[in-house]
C-alpha atoms as a PDB file:
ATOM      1  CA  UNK A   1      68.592  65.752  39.057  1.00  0.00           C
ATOM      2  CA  UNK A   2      67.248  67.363  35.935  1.00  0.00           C
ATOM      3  CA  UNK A   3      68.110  69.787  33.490  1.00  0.00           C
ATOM      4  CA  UNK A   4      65.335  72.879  33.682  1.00  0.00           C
ATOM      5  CA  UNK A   5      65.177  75.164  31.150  1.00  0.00           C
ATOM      6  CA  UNK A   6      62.601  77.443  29.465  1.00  0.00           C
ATOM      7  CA  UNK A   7      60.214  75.309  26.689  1.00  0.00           C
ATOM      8  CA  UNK A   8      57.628  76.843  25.102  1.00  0.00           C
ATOM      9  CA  UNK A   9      54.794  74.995  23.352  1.00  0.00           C
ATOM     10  CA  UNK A  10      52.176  76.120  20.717  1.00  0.00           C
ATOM     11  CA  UNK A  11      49.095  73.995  19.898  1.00  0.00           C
ATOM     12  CA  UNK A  12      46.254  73.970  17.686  1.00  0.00           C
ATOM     13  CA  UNK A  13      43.545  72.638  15.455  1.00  0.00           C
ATOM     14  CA  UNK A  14      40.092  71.313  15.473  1.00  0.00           C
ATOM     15  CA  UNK A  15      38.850  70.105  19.523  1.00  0.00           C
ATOM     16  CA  UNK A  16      35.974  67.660  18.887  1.00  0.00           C
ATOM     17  CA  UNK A  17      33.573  69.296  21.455  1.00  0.00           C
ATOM     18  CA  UNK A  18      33.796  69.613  25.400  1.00  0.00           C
ATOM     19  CA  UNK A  19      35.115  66.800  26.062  1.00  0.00           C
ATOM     20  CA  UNK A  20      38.198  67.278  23.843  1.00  0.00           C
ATOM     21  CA  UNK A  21      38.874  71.023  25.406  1.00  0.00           C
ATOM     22  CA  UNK A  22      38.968  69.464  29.310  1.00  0.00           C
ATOM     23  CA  UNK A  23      41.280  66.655  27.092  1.00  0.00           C
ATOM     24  CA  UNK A  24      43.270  68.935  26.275  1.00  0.00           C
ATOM     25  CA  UNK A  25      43.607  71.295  28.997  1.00  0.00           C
ATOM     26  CA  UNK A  26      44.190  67.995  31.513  1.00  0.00           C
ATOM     27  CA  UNK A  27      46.787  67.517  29.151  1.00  0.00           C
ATOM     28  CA  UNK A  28      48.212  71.016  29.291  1.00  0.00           C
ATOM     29  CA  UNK A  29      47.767  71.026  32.753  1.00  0.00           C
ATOM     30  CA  UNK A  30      50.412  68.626  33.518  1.00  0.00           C
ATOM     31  CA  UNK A  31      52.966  70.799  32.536  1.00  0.00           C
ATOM     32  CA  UNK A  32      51.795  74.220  32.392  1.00  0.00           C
ATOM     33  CA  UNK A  33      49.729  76.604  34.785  1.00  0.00           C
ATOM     34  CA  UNK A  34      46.598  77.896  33.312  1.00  0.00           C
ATOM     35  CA  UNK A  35      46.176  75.814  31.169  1.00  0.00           C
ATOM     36  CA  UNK A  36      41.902  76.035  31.246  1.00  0.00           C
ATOM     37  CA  UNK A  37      42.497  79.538  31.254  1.00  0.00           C
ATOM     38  CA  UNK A  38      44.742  80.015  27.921  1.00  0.00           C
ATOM     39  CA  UNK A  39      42.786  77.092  26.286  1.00  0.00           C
ATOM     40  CA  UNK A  40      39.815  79.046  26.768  1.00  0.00           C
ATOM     41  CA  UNK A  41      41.182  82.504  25.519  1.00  0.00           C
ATOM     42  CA  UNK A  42      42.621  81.038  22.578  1.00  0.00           C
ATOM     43  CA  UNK A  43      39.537  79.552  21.723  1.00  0.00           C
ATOM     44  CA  UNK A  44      37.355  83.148  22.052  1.00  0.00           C
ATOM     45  CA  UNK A  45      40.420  84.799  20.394  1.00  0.00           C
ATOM     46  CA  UNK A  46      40.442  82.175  17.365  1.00  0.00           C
ATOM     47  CA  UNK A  47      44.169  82.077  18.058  1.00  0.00           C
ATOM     48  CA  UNK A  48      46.957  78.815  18.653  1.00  0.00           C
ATOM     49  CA  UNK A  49      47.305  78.434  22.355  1.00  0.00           C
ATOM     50  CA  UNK A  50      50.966  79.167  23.934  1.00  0.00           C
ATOM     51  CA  UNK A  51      52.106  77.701  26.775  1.00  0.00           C
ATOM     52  CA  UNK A  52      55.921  78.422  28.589  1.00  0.00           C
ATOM     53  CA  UNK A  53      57.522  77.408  31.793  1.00  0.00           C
ATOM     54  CA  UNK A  54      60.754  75.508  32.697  1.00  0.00           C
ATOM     55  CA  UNK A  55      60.294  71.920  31.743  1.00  0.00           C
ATOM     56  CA  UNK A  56      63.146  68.885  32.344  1.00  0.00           C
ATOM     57  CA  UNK A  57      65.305  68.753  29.751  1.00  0.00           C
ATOM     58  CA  UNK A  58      62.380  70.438  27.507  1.00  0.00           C
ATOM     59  CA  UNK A  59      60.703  67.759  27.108  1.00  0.00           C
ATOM     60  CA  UNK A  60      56.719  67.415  27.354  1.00  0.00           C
ATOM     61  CA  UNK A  61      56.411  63.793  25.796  1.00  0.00           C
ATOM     62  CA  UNK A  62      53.044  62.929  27.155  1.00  0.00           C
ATOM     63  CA  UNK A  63      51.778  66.189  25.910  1.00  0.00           C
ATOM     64  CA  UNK A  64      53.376  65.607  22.506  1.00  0.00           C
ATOM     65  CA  UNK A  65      51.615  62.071  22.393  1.00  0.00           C
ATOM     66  CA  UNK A  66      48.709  63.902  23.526  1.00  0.00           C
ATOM     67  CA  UNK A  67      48.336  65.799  20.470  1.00  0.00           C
ATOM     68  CA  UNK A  68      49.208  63.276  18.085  1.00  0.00           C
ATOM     69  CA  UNK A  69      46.841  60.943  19.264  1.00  0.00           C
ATOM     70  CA  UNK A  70      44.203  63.948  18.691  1.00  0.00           C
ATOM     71  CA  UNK A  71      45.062  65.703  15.328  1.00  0.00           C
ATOM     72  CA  UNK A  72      46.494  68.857  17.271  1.00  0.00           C
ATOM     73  CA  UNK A  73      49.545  69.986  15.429  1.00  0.00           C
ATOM     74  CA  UNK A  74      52.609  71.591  18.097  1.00  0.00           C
ATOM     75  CA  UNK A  75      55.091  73.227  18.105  1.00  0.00           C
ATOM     76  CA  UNK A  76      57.861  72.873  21.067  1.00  0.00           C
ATOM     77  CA  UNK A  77      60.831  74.574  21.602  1.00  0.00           C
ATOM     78  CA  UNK A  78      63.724  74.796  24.143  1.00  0.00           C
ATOM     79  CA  UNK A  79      66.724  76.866  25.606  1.00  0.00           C
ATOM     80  CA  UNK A  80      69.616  75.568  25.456  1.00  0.00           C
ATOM     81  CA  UNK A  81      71.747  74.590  28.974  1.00  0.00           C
ATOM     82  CA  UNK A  82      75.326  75.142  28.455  1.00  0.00           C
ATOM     83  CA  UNK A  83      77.786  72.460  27.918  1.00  0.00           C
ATOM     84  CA  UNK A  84      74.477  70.051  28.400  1.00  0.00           C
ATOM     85  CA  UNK A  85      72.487  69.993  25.347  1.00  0.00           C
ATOM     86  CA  UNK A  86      71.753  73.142  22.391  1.00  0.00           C
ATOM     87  CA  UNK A  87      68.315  74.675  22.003  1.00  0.00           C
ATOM     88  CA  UNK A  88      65.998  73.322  19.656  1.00  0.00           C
ATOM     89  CA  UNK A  89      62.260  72.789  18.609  1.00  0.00           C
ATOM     90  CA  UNK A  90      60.207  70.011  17.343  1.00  0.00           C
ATOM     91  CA  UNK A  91      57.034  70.269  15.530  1.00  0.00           C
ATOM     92  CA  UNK A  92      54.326  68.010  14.411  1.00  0.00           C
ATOM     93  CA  UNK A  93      51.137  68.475  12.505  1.00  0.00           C
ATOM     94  CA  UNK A  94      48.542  65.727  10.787  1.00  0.00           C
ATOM     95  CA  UNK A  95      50.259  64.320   7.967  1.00  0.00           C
ATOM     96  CA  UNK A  96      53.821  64.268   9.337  1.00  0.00           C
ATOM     97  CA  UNK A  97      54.722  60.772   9.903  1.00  0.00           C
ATOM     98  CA  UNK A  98      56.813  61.505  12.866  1.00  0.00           C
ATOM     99  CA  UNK A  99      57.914  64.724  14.846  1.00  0.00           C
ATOM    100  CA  UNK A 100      60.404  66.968  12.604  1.00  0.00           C
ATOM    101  CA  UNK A 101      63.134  68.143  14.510  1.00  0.00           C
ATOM    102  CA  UNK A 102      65.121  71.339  14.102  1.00  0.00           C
ATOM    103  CA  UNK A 103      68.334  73.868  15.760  1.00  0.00           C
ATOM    104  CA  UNK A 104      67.110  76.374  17.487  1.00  0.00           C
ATOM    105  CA  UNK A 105      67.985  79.504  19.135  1.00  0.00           C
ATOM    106  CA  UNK A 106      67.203  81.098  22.533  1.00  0.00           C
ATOM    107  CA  UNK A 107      63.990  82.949  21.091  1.00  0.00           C
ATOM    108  CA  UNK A 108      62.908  79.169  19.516  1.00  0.00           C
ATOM    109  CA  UNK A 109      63.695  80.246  16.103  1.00  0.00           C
ATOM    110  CA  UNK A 110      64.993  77.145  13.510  1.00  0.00           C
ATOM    111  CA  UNK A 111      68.314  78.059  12.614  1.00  0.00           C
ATOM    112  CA  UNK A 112      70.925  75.597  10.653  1.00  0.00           C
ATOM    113  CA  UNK A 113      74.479  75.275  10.973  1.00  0.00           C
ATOM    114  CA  UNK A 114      76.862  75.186   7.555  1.00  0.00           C
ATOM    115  CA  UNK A 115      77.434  71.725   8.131  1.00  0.00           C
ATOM    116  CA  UNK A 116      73.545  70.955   8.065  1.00  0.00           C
ATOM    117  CA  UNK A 117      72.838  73.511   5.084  1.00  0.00           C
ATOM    118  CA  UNK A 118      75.825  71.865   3.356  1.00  0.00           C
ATOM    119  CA  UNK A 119      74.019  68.050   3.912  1.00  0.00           C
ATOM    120  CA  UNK A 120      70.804  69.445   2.801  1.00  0.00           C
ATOM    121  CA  UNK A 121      72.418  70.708  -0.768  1.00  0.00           C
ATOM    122  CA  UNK A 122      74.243  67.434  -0.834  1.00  0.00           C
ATOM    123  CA  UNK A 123      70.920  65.970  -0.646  1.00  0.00           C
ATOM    124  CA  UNK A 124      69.101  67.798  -3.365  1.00  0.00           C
ATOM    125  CA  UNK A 125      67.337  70.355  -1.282  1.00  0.00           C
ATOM    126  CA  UNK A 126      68.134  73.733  -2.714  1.00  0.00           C
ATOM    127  CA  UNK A 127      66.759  77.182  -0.923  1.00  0.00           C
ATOM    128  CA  UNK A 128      63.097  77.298  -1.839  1.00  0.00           C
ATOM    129  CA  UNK A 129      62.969  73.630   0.059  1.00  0.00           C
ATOM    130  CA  UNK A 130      64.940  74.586   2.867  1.00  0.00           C
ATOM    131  CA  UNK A 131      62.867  77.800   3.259  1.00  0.00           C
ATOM    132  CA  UNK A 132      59.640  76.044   3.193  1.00  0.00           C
ATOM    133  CA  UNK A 133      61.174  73.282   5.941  1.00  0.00           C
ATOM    134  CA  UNK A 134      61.899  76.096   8.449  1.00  0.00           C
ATOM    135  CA  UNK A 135      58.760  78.024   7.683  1.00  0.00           C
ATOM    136  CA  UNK A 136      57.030  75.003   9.059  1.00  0.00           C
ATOM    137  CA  UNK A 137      59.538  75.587  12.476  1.00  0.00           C
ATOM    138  CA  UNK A 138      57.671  78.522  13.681  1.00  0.00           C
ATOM    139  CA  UNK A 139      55.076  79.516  15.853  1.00  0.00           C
ATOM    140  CA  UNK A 140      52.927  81.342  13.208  1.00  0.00           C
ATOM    141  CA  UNK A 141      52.714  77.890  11.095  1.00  0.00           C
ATOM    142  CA  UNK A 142      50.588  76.163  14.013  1.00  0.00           C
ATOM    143  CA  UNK A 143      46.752  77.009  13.259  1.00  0.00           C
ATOM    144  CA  UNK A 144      44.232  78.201  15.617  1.00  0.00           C
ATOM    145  CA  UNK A 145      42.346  76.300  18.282  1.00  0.00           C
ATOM    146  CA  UNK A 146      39.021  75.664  16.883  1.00  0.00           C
ATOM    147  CA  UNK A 147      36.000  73.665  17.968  1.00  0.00           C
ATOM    148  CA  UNK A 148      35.454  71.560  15.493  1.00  0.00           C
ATOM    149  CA  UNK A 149      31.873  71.785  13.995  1.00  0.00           C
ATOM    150  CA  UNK A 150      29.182  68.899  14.574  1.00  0.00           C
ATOM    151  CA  UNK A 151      28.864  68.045  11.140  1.00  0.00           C
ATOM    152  CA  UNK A 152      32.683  67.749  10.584  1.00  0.00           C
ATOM    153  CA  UNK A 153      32.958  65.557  14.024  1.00  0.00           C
ATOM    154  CA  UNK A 154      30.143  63.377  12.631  1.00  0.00           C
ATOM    155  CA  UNK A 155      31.433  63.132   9.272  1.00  0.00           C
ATOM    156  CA  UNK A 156      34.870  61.878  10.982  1.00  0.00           C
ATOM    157  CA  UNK A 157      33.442  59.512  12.778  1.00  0.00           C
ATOM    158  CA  UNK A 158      31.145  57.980   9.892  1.00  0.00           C
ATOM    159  CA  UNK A 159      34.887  57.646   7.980  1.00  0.00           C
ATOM    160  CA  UNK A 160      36.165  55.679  10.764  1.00  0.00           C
ATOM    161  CA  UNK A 161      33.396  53.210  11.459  1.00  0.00           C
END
């Protein structure tokens, strides 16, 4: 029996062509209704794409792996279930070597507890740092879905021949 609660997830970046859009929205699709539809809109809207439904546990791991694999940064975030696990979010985006994960609340915004703001000054970080980390937790820090121009998907694959 799973846990089902409400998980939102925000995606974008370059899509290399058609093929990458029907990619992505089989990808989507899995998880989320309308997906071809939203893809679509957020591509004539030169918006990110948003996605929300319940999900087990929260977790969308293919779709995560998904964009990874394709240079789409995310952004996925969770309610919390009572006396089963706290809300949260994870977020990736080329150049991250690995998801970063971060508290959440009910509305998916990062939030930290004293004991984690207290381990990031015993660390080094000071405000500015810990700012910038949580300003990379939110929906507005994921970039549009763009098509990705010829020239620029030529050029990428010329670099990795």
């Amino acid at each position: 029996m799973g846990e089902y609660v409400m998980t939102t997830v925000t995606i974008g970046g370059p899509l290399e062509g058609a093929q990458a859009v029907a990619g992505l929205i089989a990808a989507t699709g899995r998880y989320f209704a309308e997906a071809e539809r939203l893809v679509h809109e957020a591509l004539a809207e030169g918006t990110s794409v948003t996605f929300e439904d319940l999900q087990d546990f929260g977790l969308t791991s293919d779709l995560d792996a998904y964009c990874q694999k394709h240079g789409l940064s995310y952004l996925r975030t969770w309610c919390a279930r009572s006396g089963v696990f706290d809300a949260g979010l994870r977020h990736w985006r080329p150049g991250l070597a690995s998801p970063a994960a971060e508290l959440a609340d009910d509305g998916g915004e990062p939030v930290m507890t004293l004991a984690a703001l207290r381990n990031a000054h015993e660390a080094g970080e000071g405000l500015p740092e810990i700012l910038a980390r949580l300003d990379q937790a939110v929906s507005t820090a994921v970039p549009p879905l763009t098509l990705a121009p010829r020239e620029a998907v030529g050029a990428r694959v010329q670099v990795a021949a």
